[in-house]
C-alpha atoms as a PDB file:
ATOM      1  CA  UNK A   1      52.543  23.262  10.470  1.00  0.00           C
ATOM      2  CA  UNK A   2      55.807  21.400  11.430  1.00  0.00           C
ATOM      3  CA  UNK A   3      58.844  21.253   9.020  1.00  0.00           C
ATOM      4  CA  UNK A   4      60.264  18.154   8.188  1.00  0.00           C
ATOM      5  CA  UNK A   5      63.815  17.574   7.841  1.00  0.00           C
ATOM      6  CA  UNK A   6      65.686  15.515   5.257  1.00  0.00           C
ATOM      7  CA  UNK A   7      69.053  15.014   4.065  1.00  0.00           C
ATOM      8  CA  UNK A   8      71.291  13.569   1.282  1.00  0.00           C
ATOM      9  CA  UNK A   9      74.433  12.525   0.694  1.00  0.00           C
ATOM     10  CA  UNK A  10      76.104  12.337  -2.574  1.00  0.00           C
ATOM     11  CA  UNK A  11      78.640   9.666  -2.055  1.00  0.00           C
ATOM     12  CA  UNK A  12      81.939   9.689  -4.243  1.00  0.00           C
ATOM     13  CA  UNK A  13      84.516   6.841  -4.638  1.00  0.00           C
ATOM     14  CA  UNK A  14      88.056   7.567  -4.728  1.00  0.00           C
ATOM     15  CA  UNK A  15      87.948   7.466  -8.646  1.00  0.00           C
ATOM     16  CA  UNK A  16      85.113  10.608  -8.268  1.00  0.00           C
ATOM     17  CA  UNK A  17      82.074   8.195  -9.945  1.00  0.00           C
ATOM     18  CA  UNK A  18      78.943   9.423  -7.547  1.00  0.00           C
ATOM     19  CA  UNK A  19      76.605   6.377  -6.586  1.00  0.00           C
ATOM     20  CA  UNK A  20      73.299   6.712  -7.842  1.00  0.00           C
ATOM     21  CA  UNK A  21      70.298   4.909  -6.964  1.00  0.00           C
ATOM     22  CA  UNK A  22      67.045   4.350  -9.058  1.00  0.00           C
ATOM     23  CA  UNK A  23      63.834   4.585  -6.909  1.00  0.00           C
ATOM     24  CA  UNK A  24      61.865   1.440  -6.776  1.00  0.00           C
ATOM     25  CA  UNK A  25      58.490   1.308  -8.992  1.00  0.00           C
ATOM     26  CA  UNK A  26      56.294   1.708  -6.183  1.00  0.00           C
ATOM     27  CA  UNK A  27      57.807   5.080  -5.342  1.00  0.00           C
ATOM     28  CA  UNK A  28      54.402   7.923  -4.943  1.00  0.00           C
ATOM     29  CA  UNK A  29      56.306  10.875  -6.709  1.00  0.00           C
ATOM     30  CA  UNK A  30      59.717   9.680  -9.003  1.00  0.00           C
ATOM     31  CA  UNK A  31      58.982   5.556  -9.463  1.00  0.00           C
ATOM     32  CA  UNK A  32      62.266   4.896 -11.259  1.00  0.00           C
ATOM     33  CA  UNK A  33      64.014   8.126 -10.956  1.00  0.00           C
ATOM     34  CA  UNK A  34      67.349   8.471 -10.090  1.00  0.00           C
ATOM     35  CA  UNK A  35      67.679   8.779  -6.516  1.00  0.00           C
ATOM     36  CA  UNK A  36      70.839   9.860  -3.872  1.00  0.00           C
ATOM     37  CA  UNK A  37      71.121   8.209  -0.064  1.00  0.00           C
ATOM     38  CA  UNK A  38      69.173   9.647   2.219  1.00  0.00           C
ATOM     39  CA  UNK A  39      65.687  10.794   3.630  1.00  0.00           C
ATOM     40  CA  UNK A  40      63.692  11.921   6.641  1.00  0.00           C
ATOM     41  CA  UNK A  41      66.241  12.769   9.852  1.00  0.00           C
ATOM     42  CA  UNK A  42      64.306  11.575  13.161  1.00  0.00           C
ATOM     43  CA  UNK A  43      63.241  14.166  15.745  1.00  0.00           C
ATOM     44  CA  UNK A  44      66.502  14.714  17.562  1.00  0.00           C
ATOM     45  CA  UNK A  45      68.721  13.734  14.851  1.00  0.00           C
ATOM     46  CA  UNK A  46      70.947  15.728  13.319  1.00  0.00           C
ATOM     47  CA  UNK A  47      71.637  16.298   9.525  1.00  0.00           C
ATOM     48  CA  UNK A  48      74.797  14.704   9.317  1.00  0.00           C
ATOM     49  CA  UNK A  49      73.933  11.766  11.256  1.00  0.00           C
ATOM     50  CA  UNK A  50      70.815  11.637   9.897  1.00  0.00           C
ATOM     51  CA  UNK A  51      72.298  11.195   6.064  1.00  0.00           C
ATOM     52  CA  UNK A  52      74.835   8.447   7.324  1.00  0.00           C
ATOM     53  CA  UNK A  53      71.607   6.564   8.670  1.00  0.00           C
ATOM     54  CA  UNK A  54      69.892   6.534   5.595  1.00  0.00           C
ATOM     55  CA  UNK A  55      73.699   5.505   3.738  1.00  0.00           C
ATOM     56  CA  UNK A  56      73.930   2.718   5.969  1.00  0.00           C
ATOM     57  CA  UNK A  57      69.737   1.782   5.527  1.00  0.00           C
ATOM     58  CA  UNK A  58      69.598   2.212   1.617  1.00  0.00           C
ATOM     59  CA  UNK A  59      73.438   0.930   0.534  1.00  0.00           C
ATOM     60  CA  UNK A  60      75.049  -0.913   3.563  1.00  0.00           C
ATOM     61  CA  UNK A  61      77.842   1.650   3.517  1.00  0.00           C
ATOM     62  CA  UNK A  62      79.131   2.795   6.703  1.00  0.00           C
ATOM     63  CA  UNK A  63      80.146   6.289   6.812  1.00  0.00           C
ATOM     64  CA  UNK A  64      81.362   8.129   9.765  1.00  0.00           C
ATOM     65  CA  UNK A  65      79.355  11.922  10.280  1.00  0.00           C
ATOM     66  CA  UNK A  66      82.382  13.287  10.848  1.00  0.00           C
ATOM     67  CA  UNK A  67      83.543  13.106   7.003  1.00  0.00           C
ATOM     68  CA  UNK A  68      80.523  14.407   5.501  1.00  0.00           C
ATOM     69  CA  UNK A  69      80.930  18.005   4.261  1.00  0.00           C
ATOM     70  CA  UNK A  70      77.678  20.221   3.788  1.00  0.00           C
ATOM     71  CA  UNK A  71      77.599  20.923   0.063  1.00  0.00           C
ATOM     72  CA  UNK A  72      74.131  22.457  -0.678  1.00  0.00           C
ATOM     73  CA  UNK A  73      71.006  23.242   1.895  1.00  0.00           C
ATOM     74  CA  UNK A  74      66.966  24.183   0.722  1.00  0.00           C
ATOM     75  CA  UNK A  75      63.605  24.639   1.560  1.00  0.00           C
ATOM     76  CA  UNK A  76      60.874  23.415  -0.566  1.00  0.00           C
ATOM     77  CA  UNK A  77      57.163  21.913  -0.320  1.00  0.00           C
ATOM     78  CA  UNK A  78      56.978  17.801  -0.712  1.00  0.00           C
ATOM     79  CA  UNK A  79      53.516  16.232  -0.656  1.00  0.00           C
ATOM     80  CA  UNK A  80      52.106  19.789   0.318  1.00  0.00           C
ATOM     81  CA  UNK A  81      54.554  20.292   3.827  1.00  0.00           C
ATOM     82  CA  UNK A  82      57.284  22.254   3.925  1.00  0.00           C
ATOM     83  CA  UNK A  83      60.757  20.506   4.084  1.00  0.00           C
ATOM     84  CA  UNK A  84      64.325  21.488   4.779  1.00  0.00           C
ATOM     85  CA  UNK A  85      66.718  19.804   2.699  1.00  0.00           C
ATOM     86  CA  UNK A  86      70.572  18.990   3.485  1.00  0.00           C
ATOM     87  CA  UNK A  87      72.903  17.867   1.322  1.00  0.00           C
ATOM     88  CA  UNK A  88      76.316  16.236   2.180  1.00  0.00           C
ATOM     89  CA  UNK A  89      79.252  14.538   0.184  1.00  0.00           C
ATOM     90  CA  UNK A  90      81.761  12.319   1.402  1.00  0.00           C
ATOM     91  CA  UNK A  91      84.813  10.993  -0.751  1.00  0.00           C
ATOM     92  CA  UNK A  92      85.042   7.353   0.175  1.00  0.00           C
ATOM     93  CA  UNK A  93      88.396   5.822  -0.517  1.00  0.00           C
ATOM     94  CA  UNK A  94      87.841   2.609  -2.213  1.00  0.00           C
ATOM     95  CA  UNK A  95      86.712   2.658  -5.719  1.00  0.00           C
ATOM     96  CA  UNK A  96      82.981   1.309  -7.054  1.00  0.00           C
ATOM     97  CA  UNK A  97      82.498  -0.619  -3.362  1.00  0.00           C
ATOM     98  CA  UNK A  98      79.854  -3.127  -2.930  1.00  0.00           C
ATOM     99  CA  UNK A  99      76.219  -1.705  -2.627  1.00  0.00           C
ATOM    100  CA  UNK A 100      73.411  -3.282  -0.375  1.00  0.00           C
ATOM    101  CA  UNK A 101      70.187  -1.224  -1.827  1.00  0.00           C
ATOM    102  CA  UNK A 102      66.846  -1.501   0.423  1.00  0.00           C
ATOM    103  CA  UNK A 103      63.470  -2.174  -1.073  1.00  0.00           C
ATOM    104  CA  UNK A 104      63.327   1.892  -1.268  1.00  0.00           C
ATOM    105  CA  UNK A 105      65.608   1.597  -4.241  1.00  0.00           C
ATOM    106  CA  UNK A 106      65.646  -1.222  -7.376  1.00  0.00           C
ATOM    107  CA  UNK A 107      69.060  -0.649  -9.080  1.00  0.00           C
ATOM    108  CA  UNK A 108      72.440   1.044  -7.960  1.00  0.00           C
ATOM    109  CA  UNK A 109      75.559   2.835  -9.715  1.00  0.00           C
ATOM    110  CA  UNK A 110      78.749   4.159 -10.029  1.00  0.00           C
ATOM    111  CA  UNK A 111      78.238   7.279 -12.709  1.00  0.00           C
ATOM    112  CA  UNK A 112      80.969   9.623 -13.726  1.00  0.00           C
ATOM    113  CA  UNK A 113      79.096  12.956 -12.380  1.00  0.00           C
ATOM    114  CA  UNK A 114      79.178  14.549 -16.071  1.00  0.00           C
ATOM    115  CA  UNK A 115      76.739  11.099 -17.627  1.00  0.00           C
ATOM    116  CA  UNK A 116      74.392  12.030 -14.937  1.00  0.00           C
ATOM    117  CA  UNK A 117      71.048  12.430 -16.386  1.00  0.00           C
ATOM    118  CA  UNK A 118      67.370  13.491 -14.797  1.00  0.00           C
ATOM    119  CA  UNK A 119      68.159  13.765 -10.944  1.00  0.00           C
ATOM    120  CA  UNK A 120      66.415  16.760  -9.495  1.00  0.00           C
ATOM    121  CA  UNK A 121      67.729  19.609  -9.797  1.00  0.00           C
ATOM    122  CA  UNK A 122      68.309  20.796  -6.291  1.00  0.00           C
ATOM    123  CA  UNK A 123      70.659  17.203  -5.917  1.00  0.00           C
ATOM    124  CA  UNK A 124      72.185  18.265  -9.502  1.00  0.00           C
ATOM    125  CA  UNK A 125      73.495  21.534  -8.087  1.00  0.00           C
ATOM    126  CA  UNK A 126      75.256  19.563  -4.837  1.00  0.00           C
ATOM    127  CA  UNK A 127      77.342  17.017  -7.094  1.00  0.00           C
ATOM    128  CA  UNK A 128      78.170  19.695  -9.388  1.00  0.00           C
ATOM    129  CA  UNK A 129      79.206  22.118  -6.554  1.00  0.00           C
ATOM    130  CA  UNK A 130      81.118  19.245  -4.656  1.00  0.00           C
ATOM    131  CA  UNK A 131      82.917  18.320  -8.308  1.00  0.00           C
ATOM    132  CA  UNK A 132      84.115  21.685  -8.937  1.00  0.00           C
ATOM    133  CA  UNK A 133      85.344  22.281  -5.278  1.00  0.00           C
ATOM    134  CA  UNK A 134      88.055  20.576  -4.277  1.00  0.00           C
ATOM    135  CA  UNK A 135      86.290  19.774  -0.762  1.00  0.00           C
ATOM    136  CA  UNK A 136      88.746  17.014  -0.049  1.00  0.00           C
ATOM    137  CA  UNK A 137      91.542  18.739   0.799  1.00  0.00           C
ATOM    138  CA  UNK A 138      90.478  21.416   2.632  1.00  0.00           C
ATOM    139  CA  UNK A 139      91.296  21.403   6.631  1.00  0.00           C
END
């Protein structure tokens, strides 16, 4: 059985508030759960690329592959297939910028990462690992 590929990015502003998203109603698995940017990277595609895709699709934010920093990386089943799971961060350096969600997502926000409350766990562990590091100035 083929593995699918996916990837998130947690996406800071320059005052360290992480964007969340709330998944639409009609979502199969987590209707109205707290979602990050991101999803299935085309055959091809890779990670990194893949996650600035899915920024640009599901918020209208363009961000550059090149300043994404792999934060956290999984396997796990979804819908019965196995997946592997990516996720990136990216400081962006304006604060609380304008968000253009898709009809994947209902609702959008700028959280402070310690008033974040029921994303999955696997996403959890990325913003907590990319808040404790200081990933933004290394080389």
């Amino acid at each position: 059985m083929p593995i699918s590929r996916a990837a998130k990015l947690v996406i800071f502003d320059a005052e360290d508030n992480v964007l969340l998203l709330r998944r639409s109603h009609t979502h199969p698995q987590y209707a109205l759960g707290p979602d990050l940017p991101g999803g299935i990277i085309e055959d091809g595609e890779d990670f990194a690329h893949g996650a600035c895709r899915e920024a640009l699709e599901e918020t209208g934010l363009t961000i550059e592959p090149t300043a994404v920093k792999l934060i956290y990386s999984f396997e796990q089943t979804y819908f019965g297939k196995p997946i592997s799971r990516f996720i990136y961060a990216v400081r962006l350096t304006d604060v609380q910028p304008s968000i253009s969600i898709s009809w994947e997502h209902d609702k959008s926000s700028w959280v402070k990462p310690r008033d974040i409350k029921g994303l999955e766990e696997p996403y959890q562990q990325g913003i907590d690992y990319a808040n404790q590091h200081n990933l933004w100035n290394e080389v």
